[in-house]
PDB file of N, CA and C in Angstrom:
ATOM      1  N   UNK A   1     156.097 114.063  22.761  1.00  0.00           N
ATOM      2  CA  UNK A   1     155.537 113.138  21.774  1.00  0.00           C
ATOM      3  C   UNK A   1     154.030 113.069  21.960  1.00  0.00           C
ATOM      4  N   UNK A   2     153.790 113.433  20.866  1.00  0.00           N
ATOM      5  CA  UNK A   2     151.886 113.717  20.290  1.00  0.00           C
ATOM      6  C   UNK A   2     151.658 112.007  20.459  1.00  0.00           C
ATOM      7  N   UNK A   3     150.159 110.971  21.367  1.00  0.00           N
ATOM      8  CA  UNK A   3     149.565 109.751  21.209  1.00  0.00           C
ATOM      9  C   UNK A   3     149.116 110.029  19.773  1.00  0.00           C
ATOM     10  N   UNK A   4     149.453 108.683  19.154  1.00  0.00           N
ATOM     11  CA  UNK A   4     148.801 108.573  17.569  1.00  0.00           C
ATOM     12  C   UNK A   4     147.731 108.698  17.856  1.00  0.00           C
ATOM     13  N   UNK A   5     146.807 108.873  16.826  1.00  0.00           N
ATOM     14  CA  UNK A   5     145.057 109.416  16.551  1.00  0.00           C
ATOM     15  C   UNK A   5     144.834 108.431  15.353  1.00  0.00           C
ATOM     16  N   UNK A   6     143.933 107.484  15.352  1.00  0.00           N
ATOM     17  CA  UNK A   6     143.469 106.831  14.085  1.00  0.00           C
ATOM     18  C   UNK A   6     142.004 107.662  13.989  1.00  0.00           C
ATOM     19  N   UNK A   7     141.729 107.902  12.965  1.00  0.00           N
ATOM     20  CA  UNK A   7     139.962 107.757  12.549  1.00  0.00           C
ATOM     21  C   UNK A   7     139.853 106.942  11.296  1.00  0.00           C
ATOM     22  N   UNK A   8     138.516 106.312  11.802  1.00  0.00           N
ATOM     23  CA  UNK A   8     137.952 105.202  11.115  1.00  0.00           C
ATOM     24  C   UNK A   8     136.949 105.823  10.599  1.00  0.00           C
ATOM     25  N   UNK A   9     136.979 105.576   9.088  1.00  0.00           N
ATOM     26  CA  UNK A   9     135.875 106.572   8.288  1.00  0.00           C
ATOM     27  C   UNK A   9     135.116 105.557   7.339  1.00  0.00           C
ATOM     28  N   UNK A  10     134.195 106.510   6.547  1.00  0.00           N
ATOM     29  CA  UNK A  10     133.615 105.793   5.398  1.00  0.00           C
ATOM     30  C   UNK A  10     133.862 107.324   3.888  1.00  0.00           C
ATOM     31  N   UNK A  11     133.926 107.361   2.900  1.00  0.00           N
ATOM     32  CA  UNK A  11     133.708 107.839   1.449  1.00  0.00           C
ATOM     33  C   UNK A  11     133.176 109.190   1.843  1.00  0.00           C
ATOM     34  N   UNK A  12     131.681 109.122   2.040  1.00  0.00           N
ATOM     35  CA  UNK A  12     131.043 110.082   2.109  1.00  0.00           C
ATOM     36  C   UNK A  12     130.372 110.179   3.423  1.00  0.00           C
ATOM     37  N   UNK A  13     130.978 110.917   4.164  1.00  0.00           N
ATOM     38  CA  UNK A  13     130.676 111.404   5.545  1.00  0.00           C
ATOM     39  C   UNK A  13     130.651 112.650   6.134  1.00  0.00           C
ATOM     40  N   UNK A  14     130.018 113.705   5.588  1.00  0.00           N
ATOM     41  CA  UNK A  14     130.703 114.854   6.508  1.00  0.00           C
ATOM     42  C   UNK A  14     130.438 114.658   7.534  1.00  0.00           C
ATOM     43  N   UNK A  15     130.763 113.969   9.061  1.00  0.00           N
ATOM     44  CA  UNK A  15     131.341 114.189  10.605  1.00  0.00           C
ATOM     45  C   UNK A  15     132.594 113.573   9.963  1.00  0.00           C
ATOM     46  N   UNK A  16     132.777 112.955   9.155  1.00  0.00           N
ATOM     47  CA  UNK A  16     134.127 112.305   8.833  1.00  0.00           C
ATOM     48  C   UNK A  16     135.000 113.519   8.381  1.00  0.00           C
ATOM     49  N   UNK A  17     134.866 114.215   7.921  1.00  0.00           N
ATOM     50  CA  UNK A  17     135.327 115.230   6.933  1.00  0.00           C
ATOM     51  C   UNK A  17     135.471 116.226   8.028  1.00  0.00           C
ATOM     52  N   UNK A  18     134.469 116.482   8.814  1.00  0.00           N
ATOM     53  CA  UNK A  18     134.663 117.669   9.706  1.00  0.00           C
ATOM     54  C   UNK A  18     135.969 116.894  10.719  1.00  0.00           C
ATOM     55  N   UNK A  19     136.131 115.668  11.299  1.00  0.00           N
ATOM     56  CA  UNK A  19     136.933 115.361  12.291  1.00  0.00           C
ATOM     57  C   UNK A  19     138.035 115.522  12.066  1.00  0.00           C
ATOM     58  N   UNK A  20     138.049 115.103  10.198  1.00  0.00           N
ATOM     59  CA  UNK A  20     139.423 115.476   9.712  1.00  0.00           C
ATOM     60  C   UNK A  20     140.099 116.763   9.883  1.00  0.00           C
ATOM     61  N   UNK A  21     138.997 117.944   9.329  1.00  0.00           N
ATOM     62  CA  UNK A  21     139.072 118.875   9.032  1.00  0.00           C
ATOM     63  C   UNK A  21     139.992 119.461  10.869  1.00  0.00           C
ATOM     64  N   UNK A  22     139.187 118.993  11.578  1.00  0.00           N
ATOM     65  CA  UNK A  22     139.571 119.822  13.024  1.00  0.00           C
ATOM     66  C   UNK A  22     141.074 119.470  13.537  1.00  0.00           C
ATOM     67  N   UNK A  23     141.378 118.082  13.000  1.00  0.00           N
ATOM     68  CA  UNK A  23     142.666 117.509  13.641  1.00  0.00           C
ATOM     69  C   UNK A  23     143.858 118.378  12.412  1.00  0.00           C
ATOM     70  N   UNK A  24     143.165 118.191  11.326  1.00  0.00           N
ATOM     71  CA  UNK A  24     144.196 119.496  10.532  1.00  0.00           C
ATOM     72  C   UNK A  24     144.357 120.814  10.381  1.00  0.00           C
ATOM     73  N   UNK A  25     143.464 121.586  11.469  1.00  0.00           N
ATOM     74  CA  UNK A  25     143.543 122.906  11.778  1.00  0.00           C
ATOM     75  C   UNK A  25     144.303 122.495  12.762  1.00  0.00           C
ATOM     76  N   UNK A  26     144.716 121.605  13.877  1.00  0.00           N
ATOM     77  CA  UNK A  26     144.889 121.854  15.125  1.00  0.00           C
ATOM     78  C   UNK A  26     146.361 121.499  14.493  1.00  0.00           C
ATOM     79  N   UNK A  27     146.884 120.687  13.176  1.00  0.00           N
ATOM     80  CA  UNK A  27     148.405 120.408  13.179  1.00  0.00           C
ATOM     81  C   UNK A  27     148.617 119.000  13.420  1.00  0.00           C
ATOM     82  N   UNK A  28     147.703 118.267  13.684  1.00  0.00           N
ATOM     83  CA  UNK A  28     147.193 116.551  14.291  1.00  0.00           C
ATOM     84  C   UNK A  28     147.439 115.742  13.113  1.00  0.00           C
ATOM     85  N   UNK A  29     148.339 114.876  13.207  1.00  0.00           N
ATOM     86  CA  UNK A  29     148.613 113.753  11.953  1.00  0.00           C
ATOM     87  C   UNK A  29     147.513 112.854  12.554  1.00  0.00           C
ATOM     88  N   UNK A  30     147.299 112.129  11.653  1.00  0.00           N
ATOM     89  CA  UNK A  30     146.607 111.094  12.039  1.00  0.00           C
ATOM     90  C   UNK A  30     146.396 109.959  11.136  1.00  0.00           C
ATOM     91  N   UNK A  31     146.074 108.776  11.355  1.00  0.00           N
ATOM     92  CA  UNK A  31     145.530 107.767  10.312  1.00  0.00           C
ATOM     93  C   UNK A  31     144.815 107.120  10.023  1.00  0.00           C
ATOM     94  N   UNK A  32     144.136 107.387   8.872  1.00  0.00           N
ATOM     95  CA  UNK A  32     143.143 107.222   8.439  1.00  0.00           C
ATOM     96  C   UNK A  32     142.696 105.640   7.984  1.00  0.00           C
ATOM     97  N   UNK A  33     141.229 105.113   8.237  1.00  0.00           N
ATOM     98  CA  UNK A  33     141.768 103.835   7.936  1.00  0.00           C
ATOM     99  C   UNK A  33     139.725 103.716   7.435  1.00  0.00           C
ATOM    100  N   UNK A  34     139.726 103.328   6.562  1.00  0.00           N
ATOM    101  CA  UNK A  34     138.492 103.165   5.552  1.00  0.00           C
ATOM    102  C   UNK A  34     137.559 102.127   5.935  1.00  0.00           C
ATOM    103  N   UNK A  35     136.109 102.529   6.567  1.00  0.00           N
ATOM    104  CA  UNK A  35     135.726 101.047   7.274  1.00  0.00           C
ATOM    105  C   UNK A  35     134.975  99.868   5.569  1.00  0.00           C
ATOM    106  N   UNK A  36     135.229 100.429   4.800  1.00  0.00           N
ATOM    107  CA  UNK A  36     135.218  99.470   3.583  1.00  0.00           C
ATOM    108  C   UNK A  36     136.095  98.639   3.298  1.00  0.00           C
ATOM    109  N   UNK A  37     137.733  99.290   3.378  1.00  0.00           N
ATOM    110  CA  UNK A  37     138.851  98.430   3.132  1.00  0.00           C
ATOM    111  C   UNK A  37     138.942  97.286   4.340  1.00  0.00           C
ATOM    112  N   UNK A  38     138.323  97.130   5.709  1.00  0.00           N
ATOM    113  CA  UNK A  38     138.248  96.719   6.902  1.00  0.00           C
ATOM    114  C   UNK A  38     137.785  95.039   6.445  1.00  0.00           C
ATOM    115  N   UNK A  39     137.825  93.714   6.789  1.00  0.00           N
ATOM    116  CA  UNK A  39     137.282  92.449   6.774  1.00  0.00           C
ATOM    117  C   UNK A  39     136.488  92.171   7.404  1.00  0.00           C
ATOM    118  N   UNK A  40     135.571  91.802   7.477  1.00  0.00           N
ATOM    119  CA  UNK A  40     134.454  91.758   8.649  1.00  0.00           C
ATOM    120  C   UNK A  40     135.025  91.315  10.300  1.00  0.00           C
ATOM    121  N   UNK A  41     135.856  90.432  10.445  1.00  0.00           N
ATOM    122  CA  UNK A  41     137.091  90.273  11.381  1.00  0.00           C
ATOM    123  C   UNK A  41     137.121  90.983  11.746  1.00  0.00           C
ATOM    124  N   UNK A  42     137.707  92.103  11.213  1.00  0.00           N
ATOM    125  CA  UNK A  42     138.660  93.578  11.750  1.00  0.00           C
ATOM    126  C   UNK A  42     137.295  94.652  12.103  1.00  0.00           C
ATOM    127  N   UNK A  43     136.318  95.124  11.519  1.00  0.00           N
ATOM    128  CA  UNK A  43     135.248  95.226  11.903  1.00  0.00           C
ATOM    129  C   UNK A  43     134.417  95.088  13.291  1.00  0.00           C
ATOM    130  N   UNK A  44     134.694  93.410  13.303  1.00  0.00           N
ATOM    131  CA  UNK A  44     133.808  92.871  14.709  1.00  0.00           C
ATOM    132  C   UNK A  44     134.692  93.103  15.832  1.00  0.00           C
ATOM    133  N   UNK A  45     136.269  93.033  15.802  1.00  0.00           N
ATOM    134  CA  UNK A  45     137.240  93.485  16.609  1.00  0.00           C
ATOM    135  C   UNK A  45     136.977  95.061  17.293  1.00  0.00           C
ATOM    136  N   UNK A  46     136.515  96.089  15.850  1.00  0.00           N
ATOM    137  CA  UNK A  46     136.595  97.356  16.453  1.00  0.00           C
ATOM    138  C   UNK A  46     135.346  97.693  16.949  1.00  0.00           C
ATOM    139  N   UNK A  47     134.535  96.512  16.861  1.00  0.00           N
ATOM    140  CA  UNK A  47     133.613  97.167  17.801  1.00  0.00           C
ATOM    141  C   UNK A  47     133.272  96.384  18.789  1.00  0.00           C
ATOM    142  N   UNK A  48     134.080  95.711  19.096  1.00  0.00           N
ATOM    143  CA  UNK A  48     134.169  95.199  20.875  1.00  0.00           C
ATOM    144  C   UNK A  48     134.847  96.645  21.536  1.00  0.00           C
ATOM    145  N   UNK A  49     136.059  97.376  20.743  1.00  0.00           N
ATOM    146  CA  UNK A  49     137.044  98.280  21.754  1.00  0.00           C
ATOM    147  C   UNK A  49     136.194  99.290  21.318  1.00  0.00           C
ATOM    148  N   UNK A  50     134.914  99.155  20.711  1.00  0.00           N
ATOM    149  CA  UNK A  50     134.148 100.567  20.973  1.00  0.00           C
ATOM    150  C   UNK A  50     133.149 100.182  21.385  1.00  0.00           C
ATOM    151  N   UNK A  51     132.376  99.659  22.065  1.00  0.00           N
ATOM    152  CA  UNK A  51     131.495  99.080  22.767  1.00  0.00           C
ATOM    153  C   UNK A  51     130.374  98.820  21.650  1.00  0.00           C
ATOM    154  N   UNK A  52     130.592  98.243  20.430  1.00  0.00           N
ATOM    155  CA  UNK A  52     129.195  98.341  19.629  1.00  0.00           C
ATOM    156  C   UNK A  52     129.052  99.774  18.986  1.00  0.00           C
ATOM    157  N   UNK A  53     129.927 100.651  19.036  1.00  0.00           N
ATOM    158  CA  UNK A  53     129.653 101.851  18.298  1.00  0.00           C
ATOM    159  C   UNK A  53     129.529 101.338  16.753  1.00  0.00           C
ATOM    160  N   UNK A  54     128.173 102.467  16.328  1.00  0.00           N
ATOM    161  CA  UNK A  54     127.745 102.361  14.483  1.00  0.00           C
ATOM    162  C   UNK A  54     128.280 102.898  13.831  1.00  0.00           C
ATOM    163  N   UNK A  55     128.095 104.327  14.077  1.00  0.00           N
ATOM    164  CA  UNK A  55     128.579 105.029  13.567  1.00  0.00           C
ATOM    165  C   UNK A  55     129.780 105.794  13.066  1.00  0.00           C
ATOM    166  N   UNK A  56     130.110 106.967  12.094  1.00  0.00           N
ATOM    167  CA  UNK A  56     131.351 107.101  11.922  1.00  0.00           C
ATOM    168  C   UNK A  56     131.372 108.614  11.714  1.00  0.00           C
ATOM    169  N   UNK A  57     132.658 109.119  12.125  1.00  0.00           N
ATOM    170  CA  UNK A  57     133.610 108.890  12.198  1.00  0.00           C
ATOM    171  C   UNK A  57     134.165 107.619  13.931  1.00  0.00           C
ATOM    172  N   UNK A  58     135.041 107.002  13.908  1.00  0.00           N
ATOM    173  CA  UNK A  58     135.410 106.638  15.031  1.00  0.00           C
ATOM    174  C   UNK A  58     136.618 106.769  15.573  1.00  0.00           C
ATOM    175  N   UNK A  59     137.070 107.760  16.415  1.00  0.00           N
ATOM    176  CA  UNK A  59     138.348 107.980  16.475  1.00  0.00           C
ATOM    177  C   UNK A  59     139.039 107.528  17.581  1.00  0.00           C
ATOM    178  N   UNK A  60     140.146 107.137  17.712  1.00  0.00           N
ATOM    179  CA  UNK A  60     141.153 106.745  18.523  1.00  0.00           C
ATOM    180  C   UNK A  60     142.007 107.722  18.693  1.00  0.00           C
ATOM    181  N   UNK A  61     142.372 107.949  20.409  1.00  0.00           N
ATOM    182  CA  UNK A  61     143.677 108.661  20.495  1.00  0.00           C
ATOM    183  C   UNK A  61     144.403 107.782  21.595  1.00  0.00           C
ATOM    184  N   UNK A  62     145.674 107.294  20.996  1.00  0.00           N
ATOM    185  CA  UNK A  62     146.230 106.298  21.236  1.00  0.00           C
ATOM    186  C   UNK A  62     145.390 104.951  21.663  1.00  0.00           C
ATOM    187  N   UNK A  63     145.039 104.294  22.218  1.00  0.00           N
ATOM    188  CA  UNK A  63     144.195 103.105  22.259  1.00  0.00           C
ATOM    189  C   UNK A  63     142.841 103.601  23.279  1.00  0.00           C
ATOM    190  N   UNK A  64     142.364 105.147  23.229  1.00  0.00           N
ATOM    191  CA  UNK A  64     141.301 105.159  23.780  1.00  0.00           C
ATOM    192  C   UNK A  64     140.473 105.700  22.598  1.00  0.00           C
ATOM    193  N   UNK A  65     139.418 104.751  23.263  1.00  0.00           N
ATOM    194  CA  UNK A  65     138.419 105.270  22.265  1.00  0.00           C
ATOM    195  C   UNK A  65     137.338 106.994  22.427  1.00  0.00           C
ATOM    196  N   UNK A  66     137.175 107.662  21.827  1.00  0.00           N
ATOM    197  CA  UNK A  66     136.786 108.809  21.723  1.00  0.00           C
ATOM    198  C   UNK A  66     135.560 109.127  21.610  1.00  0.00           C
ATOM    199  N   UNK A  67     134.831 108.624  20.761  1.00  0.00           N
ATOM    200  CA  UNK A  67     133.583 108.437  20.003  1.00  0.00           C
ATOM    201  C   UNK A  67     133.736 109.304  18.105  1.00  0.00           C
ATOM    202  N   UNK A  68     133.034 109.772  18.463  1.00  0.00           N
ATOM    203  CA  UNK A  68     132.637 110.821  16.755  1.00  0.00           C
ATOM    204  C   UNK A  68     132.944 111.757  17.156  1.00  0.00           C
ATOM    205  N   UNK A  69     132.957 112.475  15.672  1.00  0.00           N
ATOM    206  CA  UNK A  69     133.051 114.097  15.682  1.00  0.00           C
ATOM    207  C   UNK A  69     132.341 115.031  17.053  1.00  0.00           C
ATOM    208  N   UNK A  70     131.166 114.896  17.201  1.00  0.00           N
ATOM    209  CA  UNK A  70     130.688 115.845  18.077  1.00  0.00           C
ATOM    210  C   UNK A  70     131.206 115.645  19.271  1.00  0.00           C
ATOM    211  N   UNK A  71     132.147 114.188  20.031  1.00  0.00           N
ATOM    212  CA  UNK A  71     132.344 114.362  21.261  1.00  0.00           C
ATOM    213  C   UNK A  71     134.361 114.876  20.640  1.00  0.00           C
ATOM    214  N   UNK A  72     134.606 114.256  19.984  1.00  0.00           N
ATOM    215  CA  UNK A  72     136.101 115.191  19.484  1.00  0.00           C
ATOM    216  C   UNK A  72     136.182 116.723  19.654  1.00  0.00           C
ATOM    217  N   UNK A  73     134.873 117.597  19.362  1.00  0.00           N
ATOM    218  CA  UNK A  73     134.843 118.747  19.141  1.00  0.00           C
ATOM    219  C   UNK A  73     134.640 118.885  20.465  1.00  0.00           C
ATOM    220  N   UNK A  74     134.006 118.358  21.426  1.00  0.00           N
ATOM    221  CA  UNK A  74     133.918 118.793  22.875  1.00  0.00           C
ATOM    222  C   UNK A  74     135.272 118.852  23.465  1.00  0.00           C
ATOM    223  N   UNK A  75     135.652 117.739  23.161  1.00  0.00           N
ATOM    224  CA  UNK A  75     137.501 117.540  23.731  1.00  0.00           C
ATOM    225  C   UNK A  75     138.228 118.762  23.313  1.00  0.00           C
ATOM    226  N   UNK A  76     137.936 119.022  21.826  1.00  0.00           N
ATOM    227  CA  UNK A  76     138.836 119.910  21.821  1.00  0.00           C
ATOM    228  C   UNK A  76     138.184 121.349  22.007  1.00  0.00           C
ATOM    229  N   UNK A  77     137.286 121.761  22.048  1.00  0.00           N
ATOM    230  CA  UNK A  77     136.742 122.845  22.582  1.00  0.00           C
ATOM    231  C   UNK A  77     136.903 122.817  24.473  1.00  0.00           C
ATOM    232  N   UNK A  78     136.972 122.078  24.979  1.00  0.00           N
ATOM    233  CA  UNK A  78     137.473 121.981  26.611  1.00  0.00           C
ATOM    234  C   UNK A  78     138.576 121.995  26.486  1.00  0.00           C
ATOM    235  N   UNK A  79     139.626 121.604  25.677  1.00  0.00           N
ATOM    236  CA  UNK A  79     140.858 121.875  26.306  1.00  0.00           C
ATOM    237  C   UNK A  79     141.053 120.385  26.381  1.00  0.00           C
ATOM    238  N   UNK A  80     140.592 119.405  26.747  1.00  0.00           N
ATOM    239  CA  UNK A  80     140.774 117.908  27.378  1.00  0.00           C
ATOM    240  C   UNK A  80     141.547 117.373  25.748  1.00  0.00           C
ATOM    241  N   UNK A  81     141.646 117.721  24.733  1.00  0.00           N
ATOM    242  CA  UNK A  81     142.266 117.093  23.504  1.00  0.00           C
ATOM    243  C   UNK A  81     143.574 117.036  23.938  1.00  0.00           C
ATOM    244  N   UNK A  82     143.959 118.559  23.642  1.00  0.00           N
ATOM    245  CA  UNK A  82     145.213 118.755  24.019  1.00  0.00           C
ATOM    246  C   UNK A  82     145.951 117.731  25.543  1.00  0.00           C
ATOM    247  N   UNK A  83     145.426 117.316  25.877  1.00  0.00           N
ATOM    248  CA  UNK A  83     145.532 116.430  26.864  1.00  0.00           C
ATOM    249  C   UNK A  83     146.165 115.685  27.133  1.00  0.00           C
ATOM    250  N   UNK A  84     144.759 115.075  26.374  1.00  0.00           N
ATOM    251  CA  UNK A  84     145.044 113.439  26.026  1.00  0.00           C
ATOM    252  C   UNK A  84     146.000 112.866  24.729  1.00  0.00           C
ATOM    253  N   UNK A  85     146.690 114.180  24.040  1.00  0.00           N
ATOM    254  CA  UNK A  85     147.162 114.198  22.870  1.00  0.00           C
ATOM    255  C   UNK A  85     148.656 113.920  23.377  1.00  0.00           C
ATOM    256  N   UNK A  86     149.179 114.988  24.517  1.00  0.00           N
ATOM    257  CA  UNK A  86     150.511 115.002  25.151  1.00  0.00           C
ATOM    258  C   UNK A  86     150.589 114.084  26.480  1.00  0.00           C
ATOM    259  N   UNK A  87     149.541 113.234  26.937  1.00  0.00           N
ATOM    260  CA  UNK A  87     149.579 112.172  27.955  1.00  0.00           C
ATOM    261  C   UNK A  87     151.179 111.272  27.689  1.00  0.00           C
TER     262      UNK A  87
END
């Protein structure tokens, strides 16, 4: 059993688009969750469990936080995705 993967996106993002893009070459479900549709609540919540992260994409694999696209692509270019995917 694959840890769920959320990414937290916005409309127009390509790192958003690319993170997608990589978790659907690799076969990676994941869920997607719109930081527009979000309440400011839910918002200030996700960025206590990301320490204040701005930016987006923001991805989760199972309740750890990841960062963006460029550190996703490190994970999965090391090998460490696959990992943390089958932990």
């Amino acid at each position: 059993m694959t840890a769920p993967v959320t990414v937290y996106t916005t409309p127009i993002c390509p790192y958003c688009s690319n993170a997608k893009q990589l978790l659907k070459s690799k076969g990676i479900e994941y869920k997607e969750i719109g930081m527009h549709d979000m309440s400011s609540d839910e918002r200030m919540a996700l960025m206590k469990k990301t320490n204040n992260y701005r930016t987006v994409p923001q991805i989760f694999v199972g309740e750890t936080f990841v960062g963006g696209f460029d550190e996703l692509n490190a994970l999965n270019e090391s090998g460490k995705l696959d990992e943390m995917l089958n932990a």
